[in-house]
Protein backbone atom coordinates (compact mmCIF):
# COMPACT_ATOMS: atom_id res chain seq x y z
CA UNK A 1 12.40 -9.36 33.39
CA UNK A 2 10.14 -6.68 32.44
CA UNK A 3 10.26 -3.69 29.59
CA UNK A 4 9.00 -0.47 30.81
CA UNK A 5 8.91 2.39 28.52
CA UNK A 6 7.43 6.25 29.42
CA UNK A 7 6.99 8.17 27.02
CA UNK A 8 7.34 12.33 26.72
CA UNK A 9 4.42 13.16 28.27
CA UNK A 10 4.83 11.07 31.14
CA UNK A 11 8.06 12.86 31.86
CA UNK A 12 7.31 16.05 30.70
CA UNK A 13 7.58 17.93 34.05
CA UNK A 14 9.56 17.37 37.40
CA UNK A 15 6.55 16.49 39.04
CA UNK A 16 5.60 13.96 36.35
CA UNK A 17 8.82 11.93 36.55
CA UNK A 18 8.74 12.06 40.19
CA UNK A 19 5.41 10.04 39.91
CA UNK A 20 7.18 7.60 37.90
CA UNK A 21 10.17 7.28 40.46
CA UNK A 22 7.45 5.99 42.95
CA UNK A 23 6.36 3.04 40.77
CA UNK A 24 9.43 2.21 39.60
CA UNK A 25 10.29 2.18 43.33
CA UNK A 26 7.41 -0.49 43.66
CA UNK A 27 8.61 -3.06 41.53
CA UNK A 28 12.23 -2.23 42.82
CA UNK A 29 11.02 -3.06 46.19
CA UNK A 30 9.06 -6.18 45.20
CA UNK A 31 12.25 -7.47 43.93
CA UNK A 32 10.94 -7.45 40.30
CA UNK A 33 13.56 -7.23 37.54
CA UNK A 34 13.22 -4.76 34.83
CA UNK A 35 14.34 -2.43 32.39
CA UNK A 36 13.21 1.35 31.55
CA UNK A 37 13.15 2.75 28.45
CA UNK A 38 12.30 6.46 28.25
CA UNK A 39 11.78 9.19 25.28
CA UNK A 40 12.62 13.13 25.45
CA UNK A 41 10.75 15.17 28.04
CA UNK A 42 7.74 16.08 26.46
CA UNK A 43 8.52 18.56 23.50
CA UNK A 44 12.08 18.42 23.87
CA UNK A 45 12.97 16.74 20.06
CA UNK A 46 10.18 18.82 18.46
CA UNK A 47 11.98 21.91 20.37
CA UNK A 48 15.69 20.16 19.39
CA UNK A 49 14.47 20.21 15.25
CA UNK A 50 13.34 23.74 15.51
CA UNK A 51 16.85 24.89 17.19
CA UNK A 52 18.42 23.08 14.27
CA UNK A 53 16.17 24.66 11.87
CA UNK A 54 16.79 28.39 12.96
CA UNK A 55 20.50 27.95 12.83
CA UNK A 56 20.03 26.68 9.39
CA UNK A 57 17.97 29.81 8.42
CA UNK A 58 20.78 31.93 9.85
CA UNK A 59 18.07 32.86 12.71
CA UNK A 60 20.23 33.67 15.96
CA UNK A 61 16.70 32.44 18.17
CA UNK A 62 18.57 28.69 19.08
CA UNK A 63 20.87 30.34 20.98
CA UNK A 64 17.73 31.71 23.06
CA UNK A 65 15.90 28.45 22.32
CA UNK A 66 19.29 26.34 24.10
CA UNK A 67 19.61 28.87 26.69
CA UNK A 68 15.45 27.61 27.98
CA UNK A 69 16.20 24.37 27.03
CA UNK A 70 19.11 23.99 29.34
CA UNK A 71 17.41 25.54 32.13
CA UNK A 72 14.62 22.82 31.83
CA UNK A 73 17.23 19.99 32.52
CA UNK A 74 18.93 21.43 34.99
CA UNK A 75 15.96 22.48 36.99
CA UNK A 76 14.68 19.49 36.48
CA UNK A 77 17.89 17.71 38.24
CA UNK A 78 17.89 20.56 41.32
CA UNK A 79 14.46 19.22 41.77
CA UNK A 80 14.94 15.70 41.58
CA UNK A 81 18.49 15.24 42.96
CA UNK A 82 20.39 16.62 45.70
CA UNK A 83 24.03 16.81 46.93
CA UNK A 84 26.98 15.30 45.14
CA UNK A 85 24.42 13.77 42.64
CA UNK A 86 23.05 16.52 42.33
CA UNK A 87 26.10 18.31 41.31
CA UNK A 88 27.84 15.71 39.14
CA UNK A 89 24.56 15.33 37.21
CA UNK A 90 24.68 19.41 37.07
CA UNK A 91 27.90 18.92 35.21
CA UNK A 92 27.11 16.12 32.44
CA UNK A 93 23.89 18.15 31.51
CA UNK A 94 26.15 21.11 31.20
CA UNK A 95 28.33 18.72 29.22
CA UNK A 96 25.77 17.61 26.75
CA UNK A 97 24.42 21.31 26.68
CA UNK A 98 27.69 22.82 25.23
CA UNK A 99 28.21 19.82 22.56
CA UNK A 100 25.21 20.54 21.56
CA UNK A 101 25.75 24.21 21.20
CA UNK A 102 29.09 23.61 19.45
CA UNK A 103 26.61 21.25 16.93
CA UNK A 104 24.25 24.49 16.55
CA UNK A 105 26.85 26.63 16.12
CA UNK A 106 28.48 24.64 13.05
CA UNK A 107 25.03 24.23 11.78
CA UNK A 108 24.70 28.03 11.91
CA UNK A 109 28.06 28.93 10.36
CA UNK A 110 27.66 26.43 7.20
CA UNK A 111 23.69 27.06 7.02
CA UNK A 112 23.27 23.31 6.47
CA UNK A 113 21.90 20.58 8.55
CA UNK A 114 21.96 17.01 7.09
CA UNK A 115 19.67 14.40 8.26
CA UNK A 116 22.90 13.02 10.09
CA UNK A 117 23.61 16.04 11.82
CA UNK A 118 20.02 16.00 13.29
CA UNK A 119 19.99 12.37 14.06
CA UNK A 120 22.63 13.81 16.47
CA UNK A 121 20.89 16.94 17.22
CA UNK A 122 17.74 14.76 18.27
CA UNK A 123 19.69 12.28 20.00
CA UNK A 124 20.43 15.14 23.11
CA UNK A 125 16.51 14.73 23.92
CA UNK A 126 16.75 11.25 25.12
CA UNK A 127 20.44 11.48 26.53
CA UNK A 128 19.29 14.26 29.06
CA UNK A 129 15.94 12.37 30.45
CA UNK A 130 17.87 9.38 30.74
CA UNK A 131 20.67 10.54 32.51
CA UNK A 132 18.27 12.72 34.63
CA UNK A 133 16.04 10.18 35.88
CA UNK A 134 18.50 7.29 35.92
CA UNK A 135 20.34 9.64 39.16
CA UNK A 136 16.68 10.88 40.18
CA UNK A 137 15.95 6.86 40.40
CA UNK A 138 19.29 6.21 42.62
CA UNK A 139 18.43 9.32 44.56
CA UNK A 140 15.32 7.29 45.64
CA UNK A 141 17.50 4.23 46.57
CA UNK A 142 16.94 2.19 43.10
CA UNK A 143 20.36 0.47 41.75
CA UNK A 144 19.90 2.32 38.41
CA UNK A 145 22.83 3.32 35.86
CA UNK A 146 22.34 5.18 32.63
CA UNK A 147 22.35 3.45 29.55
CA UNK A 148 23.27 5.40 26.10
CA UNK A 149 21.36 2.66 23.59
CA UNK A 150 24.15 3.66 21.34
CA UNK A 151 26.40 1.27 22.67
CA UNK A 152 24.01 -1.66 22.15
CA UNK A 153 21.38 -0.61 19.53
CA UNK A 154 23.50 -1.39 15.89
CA UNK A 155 21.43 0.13 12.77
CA UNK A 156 22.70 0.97 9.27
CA UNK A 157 23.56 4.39 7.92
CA UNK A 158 19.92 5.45 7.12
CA UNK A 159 19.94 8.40 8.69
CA UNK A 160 16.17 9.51 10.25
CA UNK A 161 14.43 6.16 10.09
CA UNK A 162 17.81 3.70 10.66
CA UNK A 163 17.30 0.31 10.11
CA UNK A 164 17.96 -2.22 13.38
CA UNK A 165 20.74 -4.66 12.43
CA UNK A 166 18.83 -7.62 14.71
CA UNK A 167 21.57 -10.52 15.54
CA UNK A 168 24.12 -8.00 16.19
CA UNK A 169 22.06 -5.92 19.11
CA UNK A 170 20.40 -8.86 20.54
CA UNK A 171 24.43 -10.36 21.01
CA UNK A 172 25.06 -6.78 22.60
CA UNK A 173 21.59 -6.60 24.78
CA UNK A 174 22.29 -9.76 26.23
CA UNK A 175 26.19 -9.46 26.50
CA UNK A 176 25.87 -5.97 28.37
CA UNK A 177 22.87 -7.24 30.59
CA UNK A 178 25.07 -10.42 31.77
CA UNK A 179 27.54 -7.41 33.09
CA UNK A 180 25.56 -5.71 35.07
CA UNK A 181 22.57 -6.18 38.25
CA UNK A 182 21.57 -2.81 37.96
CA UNK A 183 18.08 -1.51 36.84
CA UNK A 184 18.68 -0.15 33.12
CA UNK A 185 17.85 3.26 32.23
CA UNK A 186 18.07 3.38 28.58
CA UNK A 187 17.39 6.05 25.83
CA UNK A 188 14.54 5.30 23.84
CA UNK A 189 14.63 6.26 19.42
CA UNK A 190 18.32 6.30 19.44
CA UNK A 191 20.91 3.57 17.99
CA UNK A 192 24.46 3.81 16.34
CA UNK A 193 26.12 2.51 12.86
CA UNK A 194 29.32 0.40 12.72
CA UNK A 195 31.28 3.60 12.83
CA UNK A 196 29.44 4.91 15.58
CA UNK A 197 27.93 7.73 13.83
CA UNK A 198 24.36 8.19 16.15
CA UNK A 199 21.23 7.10 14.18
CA UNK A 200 17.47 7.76 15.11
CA UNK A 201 14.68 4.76 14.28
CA UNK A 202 12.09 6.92 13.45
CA UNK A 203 8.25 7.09 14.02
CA UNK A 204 7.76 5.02 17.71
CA UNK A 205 11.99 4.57 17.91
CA UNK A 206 11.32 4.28 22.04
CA UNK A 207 8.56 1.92 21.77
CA UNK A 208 10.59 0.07 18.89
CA UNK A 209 13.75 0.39 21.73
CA UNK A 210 11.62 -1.25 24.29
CA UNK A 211 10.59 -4.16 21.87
CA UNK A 212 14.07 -5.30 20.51
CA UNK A 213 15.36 -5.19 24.02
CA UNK A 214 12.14 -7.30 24.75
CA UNK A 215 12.85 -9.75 22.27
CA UNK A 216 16.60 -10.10 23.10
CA UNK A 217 15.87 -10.88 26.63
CA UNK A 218 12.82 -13.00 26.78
CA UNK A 219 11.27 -10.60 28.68
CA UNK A 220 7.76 -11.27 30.67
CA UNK A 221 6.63 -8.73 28.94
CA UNK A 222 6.54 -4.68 27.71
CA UNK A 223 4.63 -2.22 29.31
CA UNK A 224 4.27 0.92 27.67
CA UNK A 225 3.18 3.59 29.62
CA UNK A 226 1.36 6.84 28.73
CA UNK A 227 -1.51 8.93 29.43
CA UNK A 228 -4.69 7.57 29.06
CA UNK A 229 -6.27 4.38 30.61
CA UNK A 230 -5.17 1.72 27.14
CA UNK A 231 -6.62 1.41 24.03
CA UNK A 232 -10.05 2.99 23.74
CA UNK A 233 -13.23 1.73 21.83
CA UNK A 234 -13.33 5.05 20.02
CA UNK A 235 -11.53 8.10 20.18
CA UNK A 236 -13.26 9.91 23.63
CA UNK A 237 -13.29 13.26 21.95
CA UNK A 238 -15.85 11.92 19.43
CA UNK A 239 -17.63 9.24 21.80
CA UNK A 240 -17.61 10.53 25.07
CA UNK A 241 -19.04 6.88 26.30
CA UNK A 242 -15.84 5.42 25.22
CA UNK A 243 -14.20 2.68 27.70
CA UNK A 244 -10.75 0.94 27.57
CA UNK A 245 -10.50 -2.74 25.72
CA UNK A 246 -9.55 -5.10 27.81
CA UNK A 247 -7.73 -6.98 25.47
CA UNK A 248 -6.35 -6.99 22.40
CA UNK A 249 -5.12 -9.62 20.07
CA UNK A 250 -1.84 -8.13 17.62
CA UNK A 251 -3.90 -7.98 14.64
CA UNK A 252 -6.79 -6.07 16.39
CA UNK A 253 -3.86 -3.24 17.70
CA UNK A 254 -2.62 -3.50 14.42
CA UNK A 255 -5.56 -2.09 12.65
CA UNK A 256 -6.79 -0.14 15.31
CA UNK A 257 -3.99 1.68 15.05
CA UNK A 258 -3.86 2.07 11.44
CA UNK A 259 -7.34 3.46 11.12
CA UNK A 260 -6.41 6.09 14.21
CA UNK A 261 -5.69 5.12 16.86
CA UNK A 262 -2.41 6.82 18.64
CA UNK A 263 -1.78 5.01 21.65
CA UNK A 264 0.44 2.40 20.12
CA UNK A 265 2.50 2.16 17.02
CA UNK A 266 2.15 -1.98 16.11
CA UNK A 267 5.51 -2.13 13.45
CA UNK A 268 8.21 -0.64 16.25
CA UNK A 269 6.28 -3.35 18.35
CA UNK A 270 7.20 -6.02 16.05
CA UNK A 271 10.18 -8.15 17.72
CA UNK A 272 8.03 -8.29 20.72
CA UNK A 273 5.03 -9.49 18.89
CA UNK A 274 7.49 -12.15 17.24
CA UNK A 275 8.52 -13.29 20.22
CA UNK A 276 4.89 -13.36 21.32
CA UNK A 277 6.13 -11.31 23.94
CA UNK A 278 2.37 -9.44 25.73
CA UNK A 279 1.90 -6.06 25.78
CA UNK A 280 0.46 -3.80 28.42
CA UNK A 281 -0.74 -0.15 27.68
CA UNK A 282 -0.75 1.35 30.77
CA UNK A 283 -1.52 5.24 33.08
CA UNK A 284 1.54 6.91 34.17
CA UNK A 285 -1.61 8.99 35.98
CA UNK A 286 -3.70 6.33 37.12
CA UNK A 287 -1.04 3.53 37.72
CA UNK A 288 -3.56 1.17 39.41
CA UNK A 289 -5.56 0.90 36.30
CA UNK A 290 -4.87 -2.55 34.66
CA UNK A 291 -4.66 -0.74 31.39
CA UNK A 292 -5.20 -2.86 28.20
CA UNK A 293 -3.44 -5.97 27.34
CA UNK A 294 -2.04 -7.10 23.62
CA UNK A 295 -1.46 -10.64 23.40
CA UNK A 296 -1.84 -13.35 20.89
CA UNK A 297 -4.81 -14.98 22.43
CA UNK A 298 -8.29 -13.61 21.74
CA UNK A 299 -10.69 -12.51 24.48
CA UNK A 300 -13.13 -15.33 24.70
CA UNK A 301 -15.71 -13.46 26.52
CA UNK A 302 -15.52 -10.57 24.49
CA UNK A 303 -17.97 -9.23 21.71
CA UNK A 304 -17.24 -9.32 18.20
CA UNK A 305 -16.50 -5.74 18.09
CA UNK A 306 -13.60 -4.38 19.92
CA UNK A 307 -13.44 -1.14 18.62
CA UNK A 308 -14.44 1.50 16.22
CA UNK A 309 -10.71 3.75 14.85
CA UNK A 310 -11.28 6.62 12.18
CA UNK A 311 -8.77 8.58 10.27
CA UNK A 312 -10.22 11.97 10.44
CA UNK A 313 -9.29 13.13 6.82
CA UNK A 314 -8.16 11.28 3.59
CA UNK A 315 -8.12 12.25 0.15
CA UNK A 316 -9.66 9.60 -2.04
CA UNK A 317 -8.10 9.48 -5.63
CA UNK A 318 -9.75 7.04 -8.58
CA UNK A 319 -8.15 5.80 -11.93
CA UNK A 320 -10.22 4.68 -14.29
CA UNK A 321 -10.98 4.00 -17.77
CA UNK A 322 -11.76 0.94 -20.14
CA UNK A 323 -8.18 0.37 -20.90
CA UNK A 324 -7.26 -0.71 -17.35
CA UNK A 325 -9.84 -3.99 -18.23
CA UNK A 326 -7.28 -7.13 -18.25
CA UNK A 327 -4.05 -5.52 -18.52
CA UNK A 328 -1.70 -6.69 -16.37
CA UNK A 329 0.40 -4.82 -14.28
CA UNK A 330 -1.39 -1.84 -13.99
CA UNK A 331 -1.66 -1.92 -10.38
CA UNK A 332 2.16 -2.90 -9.98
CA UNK A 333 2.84 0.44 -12.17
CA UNK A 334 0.01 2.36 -10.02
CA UNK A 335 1.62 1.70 -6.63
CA UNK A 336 5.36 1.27 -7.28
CA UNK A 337 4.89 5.15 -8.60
CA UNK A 338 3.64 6.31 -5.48
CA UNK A 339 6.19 4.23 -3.82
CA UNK A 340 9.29 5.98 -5.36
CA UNK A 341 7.47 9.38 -4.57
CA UNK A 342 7.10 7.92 -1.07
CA UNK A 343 3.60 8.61 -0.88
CA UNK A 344 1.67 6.39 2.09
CA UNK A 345 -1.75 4.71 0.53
CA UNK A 346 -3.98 4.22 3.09
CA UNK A 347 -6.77 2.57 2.02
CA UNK A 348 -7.14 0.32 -1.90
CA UNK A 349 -10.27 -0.85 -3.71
CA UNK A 350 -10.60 -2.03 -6.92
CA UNK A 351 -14.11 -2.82 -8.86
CA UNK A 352 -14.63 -6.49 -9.66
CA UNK A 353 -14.60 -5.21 -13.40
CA UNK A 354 -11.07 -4.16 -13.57
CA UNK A 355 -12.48 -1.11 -14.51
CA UNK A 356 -11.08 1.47 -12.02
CA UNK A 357 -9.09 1.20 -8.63
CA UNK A 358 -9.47 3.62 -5.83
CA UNK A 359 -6.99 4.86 -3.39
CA UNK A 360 -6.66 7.17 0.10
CA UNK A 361 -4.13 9.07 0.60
CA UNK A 362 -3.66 11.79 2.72
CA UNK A 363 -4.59 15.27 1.45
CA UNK A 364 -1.81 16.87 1.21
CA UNK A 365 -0.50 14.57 -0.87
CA UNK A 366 -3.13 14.11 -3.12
CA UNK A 367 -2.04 16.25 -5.95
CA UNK A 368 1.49 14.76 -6.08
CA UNK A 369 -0.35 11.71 -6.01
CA UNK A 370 -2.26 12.67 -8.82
CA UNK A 371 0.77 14.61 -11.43
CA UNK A 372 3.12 11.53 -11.02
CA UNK A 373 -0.07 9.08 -12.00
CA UNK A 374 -0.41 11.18 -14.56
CA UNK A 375 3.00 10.87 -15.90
CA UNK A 376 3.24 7.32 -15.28
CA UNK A 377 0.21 7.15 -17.47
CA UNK A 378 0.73 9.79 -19.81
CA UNK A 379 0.20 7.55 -23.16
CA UNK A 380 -3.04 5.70 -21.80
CA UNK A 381 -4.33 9.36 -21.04
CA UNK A 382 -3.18 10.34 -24.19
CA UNK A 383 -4.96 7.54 -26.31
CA UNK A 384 -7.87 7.46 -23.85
CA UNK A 385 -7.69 4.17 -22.45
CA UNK A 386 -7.84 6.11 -18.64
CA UNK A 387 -9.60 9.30 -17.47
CA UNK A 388 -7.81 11.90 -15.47
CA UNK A 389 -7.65 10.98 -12.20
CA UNK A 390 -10.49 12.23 -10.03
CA UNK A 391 -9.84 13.22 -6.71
CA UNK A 392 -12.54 13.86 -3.70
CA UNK A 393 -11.75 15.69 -0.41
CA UNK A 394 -13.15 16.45 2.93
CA UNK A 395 -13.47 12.74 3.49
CA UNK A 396 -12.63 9.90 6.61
CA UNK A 397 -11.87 6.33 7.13
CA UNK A 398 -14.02 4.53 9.92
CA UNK A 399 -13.32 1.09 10.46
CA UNK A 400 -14.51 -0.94 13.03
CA UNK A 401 -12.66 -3.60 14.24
CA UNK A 402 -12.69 -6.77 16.09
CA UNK A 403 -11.08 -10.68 14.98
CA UNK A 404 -14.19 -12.70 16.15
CA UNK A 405 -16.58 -10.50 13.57
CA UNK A 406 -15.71 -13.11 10.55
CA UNK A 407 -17.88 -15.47 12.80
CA UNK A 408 -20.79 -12.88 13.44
CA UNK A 409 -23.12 -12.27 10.14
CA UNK A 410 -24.78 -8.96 9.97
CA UNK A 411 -22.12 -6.84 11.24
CA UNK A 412 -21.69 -4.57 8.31
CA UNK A 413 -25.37 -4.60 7.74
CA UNK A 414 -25.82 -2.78 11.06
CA UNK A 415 -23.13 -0.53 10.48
CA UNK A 416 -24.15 0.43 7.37
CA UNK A 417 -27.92 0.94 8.66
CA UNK A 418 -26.48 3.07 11.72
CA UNK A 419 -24.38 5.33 9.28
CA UNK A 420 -27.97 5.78 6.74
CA UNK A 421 -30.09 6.59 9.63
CA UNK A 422 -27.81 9.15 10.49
CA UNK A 423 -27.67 10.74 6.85
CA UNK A 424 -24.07 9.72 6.13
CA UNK A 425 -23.03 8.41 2.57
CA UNK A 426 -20.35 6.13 1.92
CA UNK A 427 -18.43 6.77 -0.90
């Protein structure tokens, strides 16, 4: 069994999806058993939010907004589908189109919309590309059926970013995929609680879809499909000589994409990884491309460097002062303030003297960042045991990354030497 999940810009158009009909029609035909996972057409939740947002303000445009959006699905099924599919899907996307209107409508009337009413607002994105291409995929003579993750995907009541409840879906992936033979076409970022109140999973939900069912199933492995070739050595709009990786070990995909790169999102990937479950990135446009492949094992044959990732702007924010020498705790009190403010630190240093610590963030955080310090602080600013916290702007994080460099000496030197040649400073 094999995961395959598209993402929105693979099915952003008619023509798009009908791409990914033929090679899911390949492995169909090989006799190879999978399972498709598949996000929003491209836009779609962004377009979903602002619908939600304008009946919120009172601002009649959703009703415009769902009139364009409906059109898009059902254009998109007169394209893909025709006769009595073609009708009956006509009438479940009209279905979905006036719940979802009735859902507007409330939010309009009460000017309110919770983070559980747009879990349920989003949740329309995925229902209608699933549904869509799960008839366009029997129109092409695939044994396909439509899969709401709702019914199998359990998650608490955290409404935005819901948390997975593990041994409860995996006994409800492998309980509904014992029922049926037919190819699954599921709906990626989407899960229910106990009560069956719709949830999202937040930042990579379809990828993190694709992984738990992954895990549940011993799958052969996940393929996530997008729009470029894999994982790049370095972002192509800043090298235009960069090539695809080969191969990746978790922990290089990890940081790779921590320090930029978008291709992947490693924690939704997590059950897979687990499992030790490989991963291939692969080209909805250029499906003969081998892509890049994530695996446990490292590439022997490959250099110490697999990649260079860069986070194009940080704000970098220092506390300092004498009285942080030796006093213990002052880190814990540091970084469990940002973490009730919910701030992301993306980068930490601290000077073997104890004497100041150093932080990223990103900038438009960094004065939050900076007025709850100080209020954590306020007595050692007050006594002068710290400074005020100094921020700098208008600076980035490049990493480069590869697992065998521990083995290779010299490597920073020669980054370092590259970066002074070229007149950049490191802070």
């Amino acid at each position: 069994m094999k995961i395959l999940k598209f993402g929105g810009s693979s099915v952003a158009h008619p023509d798009r999806i009908a791409r990914i009909i033929e090679i899911l029609s390949g492995y169909y035909t090989r006799g190879e058993k999978f399972c498709v996972v598949f996000s929003a057409f491209g836009g779609v939740t962004d377009e979903l939010l602002k619908m939600a947002e304008n009946a919120e303000t009172g601002d009649e445009q959703w009703r415009t907004q769902l009139t364009a959006l409906e059109k898009r699905h059902t254009d998109s099924v007169k394209e893909l589908t025709t006769g009595k599919r073609r009708e009956q899907l006509l009438s479940d996307v009209r279905a979905n189109h006036e719940a979802l209107a009735n859902i507007l409508q409330g939010i309009w009337l009460v000017r309110e919309a919770s983070q559980r009413t747009l879990d349920y607002v989003q949740s329309f994105g995925e229902r209608n590309s699933c549904l869509i291409i799960a008839g366009a995929l029997q129109e092409a003579g695939v044994n396909a059926t439509y899969l709401d993750a709702r019914q199998i995907v359990l998650t608490d009541r955290v409404f935005g970013s819901a948390n997975v409840l593990h041994a409860e879906t995996h006994d409800n992936i492998v309980q509904h995929f014992r029922s049926s033979s037919a190819v699954q076409v599921v709906t990626g970022f989407i899960g229910a609680c106990a009560s069956g109140l719709t949830t999202t999973l937040g930042r990579g939900g379809s990828d993190y879809t694709a992984s738990i069912l992954a895990a549940a199933l011993s799958a052969e492995c996940v393929e996530i499909w997008t729009d470029v070739d894999g994982v790049l050595t370095a972002d192509p709009r800043a090298v235009s000589q960069a090539f695809t990786i080969p191969r990746l070990t978790y922990n290089e995909a990890m940081e790779m994409s921590h320090f930029g790169a978008k291709v992947i999102y490693p924690p939704t990937l997590q059950p897979a990884m687990n499992a030790g479950i490989p991963l291939y990135i692969r080209n909805t446009f250029n499906p003969e491309f081998p892509g890049t492949l994530v695996s446990r094992d490292a590439d022997p044959q490959s250099g110490a460097i697999k990649g260079i990732s860069s986070i194009g702007s940080v704000a970098l924010l220092t506390l300092e002062g004498s009285g942080l020498f030796g006093v213990v705790g002052t880190s814990g009190r540091l970084f469990e303030t940002l973490a009730q403010a919910e701030i992301n630190v993306i980068l930490i240093t601290q000077g073997s003297s104890e004497h100041n610590i150093t932080f990223a963030v990103a900038p438009s955080r960094a004065e939050e960042a900076k007025h709850r310090i100080e209020q954590a602080f306020a007595y050692e600013l007050a006594n002068g045991q710290i400074q005020p916290l100094k921020i700098e702007t208008q600076l980035s994080v490049v990493a480069i990354i590869g697992q065998q460099m521990r083995y290779r000496p010299g490597i920073a030197g020669q980054m370092f030497q590259a970066l002074g040649r070229n007149h950049i400073n490191c802070v």
